[in-house]
N, C-alpha and C. Protein backbone atom coordinates (compact mmCIF):
# COMPACT_ATOMS: atom_id res chain seq x y z
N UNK A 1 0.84 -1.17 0.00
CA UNK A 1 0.00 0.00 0.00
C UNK A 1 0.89 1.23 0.00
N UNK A 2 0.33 2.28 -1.10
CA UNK A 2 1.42 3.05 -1.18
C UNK A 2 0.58 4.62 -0.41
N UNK A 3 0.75 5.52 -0.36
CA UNK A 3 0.74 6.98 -0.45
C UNK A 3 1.58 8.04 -0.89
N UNK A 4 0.56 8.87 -2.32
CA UNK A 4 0.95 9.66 -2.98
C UNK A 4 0.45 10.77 -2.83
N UNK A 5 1.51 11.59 -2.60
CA UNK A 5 1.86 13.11 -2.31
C UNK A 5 2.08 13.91 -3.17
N UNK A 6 1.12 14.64 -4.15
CA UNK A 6 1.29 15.05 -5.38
C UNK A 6 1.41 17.11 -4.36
N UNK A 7 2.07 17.15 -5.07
CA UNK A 7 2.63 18.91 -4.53
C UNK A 7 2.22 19.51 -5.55
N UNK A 8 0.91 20.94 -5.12
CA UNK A 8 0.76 21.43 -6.77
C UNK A 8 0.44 23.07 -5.75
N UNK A 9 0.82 23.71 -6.48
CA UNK A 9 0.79 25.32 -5.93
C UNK A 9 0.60 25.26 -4.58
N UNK A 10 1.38 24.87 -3.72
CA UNK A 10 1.91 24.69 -2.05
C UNK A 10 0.41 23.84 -1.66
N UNK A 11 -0.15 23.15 -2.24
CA UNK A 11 -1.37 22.41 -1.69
C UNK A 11 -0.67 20.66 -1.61
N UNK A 12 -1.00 19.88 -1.14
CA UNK A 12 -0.82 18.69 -1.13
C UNK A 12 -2.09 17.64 -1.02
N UNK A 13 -1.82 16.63 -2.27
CA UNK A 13 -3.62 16.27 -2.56
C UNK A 13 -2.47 14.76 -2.08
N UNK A 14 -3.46 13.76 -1.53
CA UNK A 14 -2.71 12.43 -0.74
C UNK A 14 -3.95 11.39 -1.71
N UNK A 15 -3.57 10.61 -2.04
CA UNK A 15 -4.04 9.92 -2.95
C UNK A 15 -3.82 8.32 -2.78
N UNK A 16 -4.23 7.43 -1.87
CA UNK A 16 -3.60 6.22 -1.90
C UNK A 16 -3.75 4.75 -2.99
N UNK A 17 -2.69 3.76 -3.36
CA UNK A 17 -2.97 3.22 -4.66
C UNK A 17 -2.43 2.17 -3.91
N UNK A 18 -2.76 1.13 -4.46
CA UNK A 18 -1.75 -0.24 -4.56
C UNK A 18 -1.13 -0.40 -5.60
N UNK A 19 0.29 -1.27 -5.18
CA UNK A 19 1.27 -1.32 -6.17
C UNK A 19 2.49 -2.42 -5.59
N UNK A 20 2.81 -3.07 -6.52
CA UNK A 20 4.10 -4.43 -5.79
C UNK A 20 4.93 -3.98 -5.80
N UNK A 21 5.60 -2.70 -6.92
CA UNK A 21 7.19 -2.21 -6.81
C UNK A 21 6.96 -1.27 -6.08
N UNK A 22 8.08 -0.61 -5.49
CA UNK A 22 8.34 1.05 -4.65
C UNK A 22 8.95 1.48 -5.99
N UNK A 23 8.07 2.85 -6.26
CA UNK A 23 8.64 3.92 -7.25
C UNK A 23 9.49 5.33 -6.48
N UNK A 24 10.72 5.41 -6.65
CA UNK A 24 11.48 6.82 -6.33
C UNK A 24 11.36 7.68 -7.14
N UNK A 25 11.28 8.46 -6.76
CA UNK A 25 10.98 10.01 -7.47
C UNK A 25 12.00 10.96 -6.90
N UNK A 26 12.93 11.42 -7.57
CA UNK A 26 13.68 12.54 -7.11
C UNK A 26 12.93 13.54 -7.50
N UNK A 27 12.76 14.77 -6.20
CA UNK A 27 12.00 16.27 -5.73
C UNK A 27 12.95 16.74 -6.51
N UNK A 28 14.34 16.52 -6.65
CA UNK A 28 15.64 17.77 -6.87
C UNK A 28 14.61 18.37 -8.27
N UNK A 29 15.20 19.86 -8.21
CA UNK A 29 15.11 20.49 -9.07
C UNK A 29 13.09 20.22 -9.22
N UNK A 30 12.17 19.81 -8.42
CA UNK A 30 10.87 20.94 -8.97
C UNK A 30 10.58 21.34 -7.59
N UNK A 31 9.72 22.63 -7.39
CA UNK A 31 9.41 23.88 -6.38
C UNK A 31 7.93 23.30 -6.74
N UNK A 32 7.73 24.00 -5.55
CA UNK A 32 6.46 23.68 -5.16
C UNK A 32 5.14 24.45 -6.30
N UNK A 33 5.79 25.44 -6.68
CA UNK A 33 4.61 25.98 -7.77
C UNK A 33 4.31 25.28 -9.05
N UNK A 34 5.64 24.43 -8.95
CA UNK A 34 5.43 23.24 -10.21
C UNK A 34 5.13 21.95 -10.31
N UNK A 35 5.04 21.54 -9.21
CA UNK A 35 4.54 20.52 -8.50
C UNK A 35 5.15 19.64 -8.34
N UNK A 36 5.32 18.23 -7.50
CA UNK A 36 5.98 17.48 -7.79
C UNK A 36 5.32 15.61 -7.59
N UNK A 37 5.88 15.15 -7.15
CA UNK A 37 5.06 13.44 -7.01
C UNK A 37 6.13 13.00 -5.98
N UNK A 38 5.32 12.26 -5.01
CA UNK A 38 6.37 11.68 -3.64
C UNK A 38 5.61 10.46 -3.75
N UNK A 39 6.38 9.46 -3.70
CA UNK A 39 5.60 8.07 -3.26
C UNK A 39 6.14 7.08 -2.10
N UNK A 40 5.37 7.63 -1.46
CA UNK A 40 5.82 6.91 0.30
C UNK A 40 5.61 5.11 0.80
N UNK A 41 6.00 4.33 0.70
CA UNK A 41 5.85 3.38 1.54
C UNK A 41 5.11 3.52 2.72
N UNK A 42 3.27 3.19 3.12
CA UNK A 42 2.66 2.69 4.55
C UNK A 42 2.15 1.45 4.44
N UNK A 43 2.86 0.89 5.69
CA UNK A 43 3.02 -0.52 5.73
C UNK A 43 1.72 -0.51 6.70
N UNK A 44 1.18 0.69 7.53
CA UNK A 44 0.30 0.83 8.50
C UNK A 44 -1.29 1.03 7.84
N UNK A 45 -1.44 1.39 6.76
CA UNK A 45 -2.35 1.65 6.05
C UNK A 45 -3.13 0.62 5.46
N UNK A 46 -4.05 0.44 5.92
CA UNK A 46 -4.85 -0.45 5.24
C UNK A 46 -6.10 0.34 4.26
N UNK A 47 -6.46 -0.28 2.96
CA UNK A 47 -7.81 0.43 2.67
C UNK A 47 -8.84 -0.42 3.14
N UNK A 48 -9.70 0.95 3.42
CA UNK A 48 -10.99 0.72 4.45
C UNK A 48 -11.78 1.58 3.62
N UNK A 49 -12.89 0.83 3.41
CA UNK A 49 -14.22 1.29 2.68
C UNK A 49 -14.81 2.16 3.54
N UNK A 50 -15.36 3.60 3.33
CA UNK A 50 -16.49 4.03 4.33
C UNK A 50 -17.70 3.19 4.58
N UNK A 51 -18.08 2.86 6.20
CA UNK A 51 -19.33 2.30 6.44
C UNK A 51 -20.03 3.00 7.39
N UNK A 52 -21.40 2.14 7.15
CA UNK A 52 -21.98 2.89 8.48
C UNK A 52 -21.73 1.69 9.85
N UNK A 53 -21.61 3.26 10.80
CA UNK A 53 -21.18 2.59 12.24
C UNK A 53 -22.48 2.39 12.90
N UNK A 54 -23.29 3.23 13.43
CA UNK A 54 -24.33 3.12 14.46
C UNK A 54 -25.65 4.57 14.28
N UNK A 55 -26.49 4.40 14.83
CA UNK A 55 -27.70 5.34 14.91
C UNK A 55 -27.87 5.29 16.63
N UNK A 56 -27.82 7.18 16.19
CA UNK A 56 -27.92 7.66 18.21
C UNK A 56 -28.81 8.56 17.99
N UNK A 57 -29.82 7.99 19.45
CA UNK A 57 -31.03 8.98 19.12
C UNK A 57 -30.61 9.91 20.69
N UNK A 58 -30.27 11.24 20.20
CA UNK A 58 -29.74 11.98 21.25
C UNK A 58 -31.64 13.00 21.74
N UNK A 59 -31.35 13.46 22.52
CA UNK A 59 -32.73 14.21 22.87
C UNK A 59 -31.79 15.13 24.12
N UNK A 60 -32.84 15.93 24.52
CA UNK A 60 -32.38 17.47 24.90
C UNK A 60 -33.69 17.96 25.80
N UNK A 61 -33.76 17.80 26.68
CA UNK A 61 -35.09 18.81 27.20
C UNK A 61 -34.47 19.60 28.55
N UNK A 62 -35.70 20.24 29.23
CA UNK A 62 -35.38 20.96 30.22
C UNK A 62 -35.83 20.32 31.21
N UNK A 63 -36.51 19.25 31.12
CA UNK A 63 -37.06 18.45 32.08
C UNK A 63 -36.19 17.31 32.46
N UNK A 64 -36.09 16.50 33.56
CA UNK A 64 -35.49 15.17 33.46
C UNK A 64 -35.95 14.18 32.51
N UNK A 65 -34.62 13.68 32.12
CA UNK A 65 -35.51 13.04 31.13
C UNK A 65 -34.92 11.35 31.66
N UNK A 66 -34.45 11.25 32.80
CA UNK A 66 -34.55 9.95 33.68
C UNK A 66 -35.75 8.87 33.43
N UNK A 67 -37.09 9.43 33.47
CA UNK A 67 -37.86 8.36 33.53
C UNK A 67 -37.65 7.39 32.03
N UNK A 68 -37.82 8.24 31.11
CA UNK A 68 -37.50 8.10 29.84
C UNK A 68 -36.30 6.88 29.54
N UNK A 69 -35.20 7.76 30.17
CA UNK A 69 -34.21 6.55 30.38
C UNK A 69 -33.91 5.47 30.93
N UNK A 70 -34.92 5.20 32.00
CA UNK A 70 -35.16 3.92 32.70
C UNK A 70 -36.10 3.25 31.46
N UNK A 71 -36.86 3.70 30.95
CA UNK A 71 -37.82 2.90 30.37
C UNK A 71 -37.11 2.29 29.31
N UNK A 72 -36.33 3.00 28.43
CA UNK A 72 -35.73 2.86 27.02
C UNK A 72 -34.49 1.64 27.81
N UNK A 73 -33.88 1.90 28.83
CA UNK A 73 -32.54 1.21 29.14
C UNK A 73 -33.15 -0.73 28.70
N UNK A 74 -34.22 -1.28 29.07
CA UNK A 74 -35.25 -2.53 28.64
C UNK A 74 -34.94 -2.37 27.46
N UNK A 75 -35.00 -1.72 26.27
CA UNK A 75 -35.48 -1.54 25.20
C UNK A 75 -34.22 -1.15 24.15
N UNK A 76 -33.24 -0.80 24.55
CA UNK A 76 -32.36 0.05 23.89
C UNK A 76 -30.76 0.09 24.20
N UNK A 77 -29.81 0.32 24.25
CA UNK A 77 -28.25 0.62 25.20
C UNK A 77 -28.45 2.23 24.91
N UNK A 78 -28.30 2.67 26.26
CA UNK A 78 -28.60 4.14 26.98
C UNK A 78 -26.84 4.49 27.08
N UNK A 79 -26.54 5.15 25.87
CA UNK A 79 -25.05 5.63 26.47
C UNK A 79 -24.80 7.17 27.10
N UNK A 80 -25.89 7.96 27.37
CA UNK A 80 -25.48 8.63 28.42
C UNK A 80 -26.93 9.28 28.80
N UNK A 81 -27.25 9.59 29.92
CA UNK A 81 -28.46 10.03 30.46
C UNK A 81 -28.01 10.82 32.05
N UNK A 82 -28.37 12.41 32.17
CA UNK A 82 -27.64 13.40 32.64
C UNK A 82 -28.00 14.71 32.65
N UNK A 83 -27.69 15.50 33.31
CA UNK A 83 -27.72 16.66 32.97
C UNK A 83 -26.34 17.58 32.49
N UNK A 84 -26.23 18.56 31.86
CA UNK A 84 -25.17 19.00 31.03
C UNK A 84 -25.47 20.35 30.77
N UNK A 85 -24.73 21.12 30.94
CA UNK A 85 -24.69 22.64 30.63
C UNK A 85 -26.62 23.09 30.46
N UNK A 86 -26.50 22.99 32.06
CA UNK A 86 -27.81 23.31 31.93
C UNK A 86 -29.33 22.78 31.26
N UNK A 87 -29.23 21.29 31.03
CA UNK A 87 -30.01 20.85 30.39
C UNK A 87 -29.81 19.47 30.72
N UNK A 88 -31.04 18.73 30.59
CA UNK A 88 -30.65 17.27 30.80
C UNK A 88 -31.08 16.34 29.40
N UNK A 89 -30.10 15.55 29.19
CA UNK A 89 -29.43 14.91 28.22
C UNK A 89 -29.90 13.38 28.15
N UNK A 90 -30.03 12.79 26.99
CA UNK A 90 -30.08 10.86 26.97
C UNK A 90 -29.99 11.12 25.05
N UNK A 91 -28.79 9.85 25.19
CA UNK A 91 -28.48 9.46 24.19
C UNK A 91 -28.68 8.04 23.97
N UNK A 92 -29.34 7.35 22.86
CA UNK A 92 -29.47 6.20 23.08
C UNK A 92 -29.60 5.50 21.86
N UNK A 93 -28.53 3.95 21.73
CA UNK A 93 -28.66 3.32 20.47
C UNK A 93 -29.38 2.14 20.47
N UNK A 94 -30.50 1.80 19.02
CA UNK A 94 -31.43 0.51 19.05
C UNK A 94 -30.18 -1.25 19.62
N UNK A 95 -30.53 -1.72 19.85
CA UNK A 95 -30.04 -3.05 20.68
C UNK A 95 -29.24 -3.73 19.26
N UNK A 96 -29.97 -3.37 18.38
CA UNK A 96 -29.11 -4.18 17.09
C UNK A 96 -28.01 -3.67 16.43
N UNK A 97 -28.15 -2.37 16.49
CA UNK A 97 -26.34 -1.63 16.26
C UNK A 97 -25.06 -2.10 16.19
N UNK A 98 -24.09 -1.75 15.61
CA UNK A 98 -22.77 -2.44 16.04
C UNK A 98 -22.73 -3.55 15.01
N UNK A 99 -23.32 -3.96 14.30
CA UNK A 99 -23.27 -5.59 13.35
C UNK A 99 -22.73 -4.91 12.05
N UNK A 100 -22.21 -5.86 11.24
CA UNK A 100 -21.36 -4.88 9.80
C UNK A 100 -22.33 -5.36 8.89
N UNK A 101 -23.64 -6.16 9.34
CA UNK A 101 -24.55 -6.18 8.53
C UNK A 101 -26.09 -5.20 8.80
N UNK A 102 -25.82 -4.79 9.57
CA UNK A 102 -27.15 -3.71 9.81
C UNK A 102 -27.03 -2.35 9.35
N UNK A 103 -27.80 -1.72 8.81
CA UNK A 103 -27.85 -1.07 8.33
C UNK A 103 -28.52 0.28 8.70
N UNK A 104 -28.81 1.64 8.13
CA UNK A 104 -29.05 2.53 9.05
C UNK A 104 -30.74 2.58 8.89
N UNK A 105 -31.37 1.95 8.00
CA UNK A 105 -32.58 1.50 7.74
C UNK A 105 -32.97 0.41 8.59
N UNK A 106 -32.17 -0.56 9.40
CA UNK A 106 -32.90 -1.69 10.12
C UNK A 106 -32.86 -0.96 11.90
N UNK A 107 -31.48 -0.26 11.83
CA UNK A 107 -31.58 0.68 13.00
C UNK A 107 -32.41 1.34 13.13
N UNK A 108 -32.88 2.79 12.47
CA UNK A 108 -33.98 3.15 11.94
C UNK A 108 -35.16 2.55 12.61
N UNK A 109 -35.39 1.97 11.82
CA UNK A 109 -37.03 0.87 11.81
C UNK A 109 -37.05 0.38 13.16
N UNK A 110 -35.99 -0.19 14.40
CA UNK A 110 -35.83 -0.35 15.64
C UNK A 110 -36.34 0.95 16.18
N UNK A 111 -35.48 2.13 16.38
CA UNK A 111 -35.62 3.27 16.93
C UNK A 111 -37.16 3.35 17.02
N UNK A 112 -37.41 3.70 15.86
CA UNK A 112 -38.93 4.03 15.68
C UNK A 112 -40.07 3.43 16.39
N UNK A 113 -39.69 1.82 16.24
CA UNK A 113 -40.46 0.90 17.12
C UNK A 113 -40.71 0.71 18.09
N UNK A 114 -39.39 1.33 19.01
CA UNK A 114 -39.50 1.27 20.22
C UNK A 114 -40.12 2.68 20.65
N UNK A 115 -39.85 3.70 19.85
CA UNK A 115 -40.17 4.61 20.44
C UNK A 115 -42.20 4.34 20.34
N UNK A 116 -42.16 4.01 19.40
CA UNK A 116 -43.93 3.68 19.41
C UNK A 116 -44.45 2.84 20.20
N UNK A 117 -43.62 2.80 21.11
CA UNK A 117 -44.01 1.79 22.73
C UNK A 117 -44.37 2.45 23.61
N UNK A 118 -43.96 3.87 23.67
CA UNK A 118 -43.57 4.79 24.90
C UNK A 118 -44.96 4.92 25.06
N UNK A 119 -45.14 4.28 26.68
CA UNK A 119 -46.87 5.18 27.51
C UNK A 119 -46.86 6.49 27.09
N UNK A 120 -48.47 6.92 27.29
CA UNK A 120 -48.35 8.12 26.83
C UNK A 120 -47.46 9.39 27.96
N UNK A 121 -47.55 8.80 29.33
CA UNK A 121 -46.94 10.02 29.90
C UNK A 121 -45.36 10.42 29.67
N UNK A 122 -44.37 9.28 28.59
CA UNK A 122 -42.91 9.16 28.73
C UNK A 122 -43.35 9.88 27.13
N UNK A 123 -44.58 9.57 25.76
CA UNK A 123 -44.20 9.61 25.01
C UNK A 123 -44.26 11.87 25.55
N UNK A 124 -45.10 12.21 26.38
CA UNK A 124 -45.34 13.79 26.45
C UNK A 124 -43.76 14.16 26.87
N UNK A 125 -43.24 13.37 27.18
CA UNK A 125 -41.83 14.07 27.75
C UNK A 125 -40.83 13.73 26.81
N UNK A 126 -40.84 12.88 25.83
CA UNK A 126 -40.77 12.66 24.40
C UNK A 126 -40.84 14.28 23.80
N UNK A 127 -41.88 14.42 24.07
CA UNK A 127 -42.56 15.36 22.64
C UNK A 127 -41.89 16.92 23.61
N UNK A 128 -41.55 16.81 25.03
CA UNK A 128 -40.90 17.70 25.28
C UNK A 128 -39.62 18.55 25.18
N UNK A 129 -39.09 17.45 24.67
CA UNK A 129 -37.87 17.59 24.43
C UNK A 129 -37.43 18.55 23.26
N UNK A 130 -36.95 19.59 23.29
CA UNK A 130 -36.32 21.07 22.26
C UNK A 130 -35.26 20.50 21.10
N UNK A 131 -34.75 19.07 21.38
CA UNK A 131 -33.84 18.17 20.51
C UNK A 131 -34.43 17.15 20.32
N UNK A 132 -34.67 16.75 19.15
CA UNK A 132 -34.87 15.13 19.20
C UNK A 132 -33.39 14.78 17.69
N UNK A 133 -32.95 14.02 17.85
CA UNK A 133 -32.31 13.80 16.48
C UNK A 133 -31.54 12.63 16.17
N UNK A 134 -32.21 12.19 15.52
CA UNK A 134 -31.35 10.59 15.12
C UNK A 134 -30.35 11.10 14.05
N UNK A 135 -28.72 10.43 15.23
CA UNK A 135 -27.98 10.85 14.70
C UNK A 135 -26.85 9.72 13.47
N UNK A 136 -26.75 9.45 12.14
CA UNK A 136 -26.35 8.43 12.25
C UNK A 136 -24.36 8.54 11.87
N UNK A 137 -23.89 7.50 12.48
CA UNK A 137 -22.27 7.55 12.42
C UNK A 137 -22.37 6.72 11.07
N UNK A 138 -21.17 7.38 10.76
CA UNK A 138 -20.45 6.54 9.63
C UNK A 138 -19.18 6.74 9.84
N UNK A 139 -18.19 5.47 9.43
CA UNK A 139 -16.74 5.97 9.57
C UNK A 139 -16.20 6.04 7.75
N UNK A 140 -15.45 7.24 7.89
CA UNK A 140 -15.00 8.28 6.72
C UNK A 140 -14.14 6.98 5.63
N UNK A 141 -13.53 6.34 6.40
CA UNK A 141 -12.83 5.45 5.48
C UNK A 141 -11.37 6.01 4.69
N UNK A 142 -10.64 5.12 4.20
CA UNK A 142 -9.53 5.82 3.07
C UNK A 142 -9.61 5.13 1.60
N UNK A 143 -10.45 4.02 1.51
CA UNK A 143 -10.94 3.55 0.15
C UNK A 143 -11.97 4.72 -0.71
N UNK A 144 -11.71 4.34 -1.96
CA UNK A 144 -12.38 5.00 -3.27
C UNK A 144 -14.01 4.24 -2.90
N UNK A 145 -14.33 3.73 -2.88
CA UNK A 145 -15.67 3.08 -3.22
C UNK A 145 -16.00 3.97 -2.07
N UNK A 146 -17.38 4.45 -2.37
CA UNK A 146 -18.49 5.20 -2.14
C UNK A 146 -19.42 4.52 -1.01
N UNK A 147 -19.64 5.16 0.08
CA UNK A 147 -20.62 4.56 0.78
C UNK A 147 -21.86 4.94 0.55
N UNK A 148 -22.74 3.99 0.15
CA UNK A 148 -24.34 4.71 -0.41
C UNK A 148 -25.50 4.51 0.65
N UNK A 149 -26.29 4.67 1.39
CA UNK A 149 -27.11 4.28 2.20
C UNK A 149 -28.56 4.69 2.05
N UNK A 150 -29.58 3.99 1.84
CA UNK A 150 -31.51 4.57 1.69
C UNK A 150 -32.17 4.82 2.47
N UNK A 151 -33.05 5.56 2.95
CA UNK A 151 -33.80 5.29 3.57
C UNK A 151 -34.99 5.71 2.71
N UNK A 152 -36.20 4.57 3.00
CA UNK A 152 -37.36 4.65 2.36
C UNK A 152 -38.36 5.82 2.85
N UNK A 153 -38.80 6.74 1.60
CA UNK A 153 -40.30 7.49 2.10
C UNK A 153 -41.05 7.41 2.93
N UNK A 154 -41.31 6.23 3.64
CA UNK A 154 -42.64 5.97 4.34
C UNK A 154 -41.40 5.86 5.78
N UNK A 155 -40.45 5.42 5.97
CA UNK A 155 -39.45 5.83 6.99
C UNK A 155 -39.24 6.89 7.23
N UNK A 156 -38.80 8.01 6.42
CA UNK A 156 -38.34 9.58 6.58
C UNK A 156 -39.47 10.18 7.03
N UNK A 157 -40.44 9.66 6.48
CA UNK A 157 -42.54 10.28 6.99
C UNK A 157 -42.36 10.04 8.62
N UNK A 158 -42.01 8.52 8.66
CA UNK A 158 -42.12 8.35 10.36
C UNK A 158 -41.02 9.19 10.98
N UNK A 159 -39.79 9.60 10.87
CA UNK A 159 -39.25 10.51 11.41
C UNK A 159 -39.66 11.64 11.66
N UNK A 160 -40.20 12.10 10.74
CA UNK A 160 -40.91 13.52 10.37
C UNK A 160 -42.15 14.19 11.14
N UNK A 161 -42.56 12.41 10.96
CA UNK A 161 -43.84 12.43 11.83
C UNK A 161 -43.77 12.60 13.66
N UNK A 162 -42.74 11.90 14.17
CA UNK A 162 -41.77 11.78 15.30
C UNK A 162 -41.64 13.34 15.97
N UNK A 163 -40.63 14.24 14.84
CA UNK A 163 -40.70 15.28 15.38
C UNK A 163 -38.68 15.08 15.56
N UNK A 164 -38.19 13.71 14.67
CA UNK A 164 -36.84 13.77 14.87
C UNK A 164 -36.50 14.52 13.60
N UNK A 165 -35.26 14.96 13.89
CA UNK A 165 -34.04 15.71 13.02
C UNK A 165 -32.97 14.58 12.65
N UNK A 166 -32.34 14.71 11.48
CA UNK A 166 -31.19 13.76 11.32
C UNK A 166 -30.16 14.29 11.42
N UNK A 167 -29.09 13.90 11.57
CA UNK A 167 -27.84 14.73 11.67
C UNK A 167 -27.11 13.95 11.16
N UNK A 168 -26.05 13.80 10.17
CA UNK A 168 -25.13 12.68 9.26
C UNK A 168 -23.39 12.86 10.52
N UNK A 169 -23.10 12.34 11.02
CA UNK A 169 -21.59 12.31 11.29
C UNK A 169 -20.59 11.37 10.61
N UNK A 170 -19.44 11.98 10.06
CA UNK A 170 -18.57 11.09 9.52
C UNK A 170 -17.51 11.43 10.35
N UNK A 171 -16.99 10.21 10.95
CA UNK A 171 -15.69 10.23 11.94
C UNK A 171 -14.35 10.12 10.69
N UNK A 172 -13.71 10.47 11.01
CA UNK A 172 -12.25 10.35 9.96
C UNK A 172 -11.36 9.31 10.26
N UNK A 173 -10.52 8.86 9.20
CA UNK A 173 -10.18 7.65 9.60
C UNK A 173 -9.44 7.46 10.41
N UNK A 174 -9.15 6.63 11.21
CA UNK A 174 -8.20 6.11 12.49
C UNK A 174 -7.49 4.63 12.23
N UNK A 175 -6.15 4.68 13.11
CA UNK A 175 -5.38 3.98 12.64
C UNK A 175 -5.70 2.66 14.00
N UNK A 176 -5.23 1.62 13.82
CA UNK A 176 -5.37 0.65 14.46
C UNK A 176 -5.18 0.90 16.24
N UNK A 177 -4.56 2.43 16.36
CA UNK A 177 -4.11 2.50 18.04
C UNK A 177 -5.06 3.78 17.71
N UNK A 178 -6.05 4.06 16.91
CA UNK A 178 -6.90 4.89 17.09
C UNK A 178 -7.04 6.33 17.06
N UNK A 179 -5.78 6.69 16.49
CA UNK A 179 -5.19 8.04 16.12
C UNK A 179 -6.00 8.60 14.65
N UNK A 180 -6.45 9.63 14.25
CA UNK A 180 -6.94 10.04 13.46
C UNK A 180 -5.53 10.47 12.35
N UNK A 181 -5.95 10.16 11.10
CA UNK A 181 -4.12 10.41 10.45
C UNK A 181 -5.10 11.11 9.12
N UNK A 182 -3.93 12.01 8.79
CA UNK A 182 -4.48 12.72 7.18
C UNK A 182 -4.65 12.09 6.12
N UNK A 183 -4.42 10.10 5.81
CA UNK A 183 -4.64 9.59 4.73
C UNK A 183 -5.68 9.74 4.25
């Protein structure tokens, strides 16, 4: 696995390829306004396709939203439930998350389900909440192939209908000890 360092008017575009030989390139004699080609040996680099990681349904009210989180904790993994700069907080992912075969449509379709469980007095503190937003992760990847993901009409309706917001996060890629690197 190689990385290429193409130098073009003091910008640097990183480009990674596979290849069996190491190519040298002597810099001597071109400047940076003319660009040049570096081809580095990473033995640390693996290509990694962008995927999706997980769906977090974060919420926000001014109320406790504890009861909420006792109820969902049965139903859901509750990764944080709290108060925070003045506000109290629960973040929470559907039970099926985490699999490299689920998808943000089967997460999705969980979320939703459970939330269409909620008694009515948890769903009013639901509907209280100033945030609702299913948030979904994806990790950024350093492979060419495209991560594509759907969600169906009659799904985006039930969000809509919900009163959730989506929010897309792409984490950048990280190396095996978990360091974020510019490849």
């Amino acid at each position: 696995m190689f990385i290429v360092a193409v130098y073009v008017h003091q910008l640097v575009y990183l480009r990674l390829i596979e290849a069996t030989t190491v190519l040298l390139v002597n810099l001597t004699g071109f400047s940076a306004s003319l660009g040049g080609l570096l081809l580095v040996r990473h033995p640390a680099v693996v290509a990694e396709s962008a995927a999706f990681l997980n769906l977090d349904l974060e919420l926000r009210c001014r109320e406790d939203l504890a009861p909420l989180a006792s109820y969902l904790e049965e139903r859901a993994m509750v990764l944080y439930s709290g108060e925070s700069e003045g506000e109290f907080r629960l973040t929470v992912e559907p039970l099926i998350g985490g699999h490299s075969n689920i998808g943000p449509d089967l997460c999705t379709g969980e979320m939703l389900a459970t939330l269409a469980t909620l008694p009515e007095h948890l769903l009013g503190l639901f509907q209280a909440c100033h945030l609702r937003i299913f948030d979904y992760g994806f990790d950024g990847g350093i492979d060419e192939k495209p991560c594509s993901v759907d969600l169906s009409p009659s799904q985006l309706a039930e969000v809509v209908r919900a009163g959730i917001g989506i929010r897309i996060t792409v984490y950048p890629y990280r190396t095996s000890e978990g360091e974020a690197t510019d490849a």
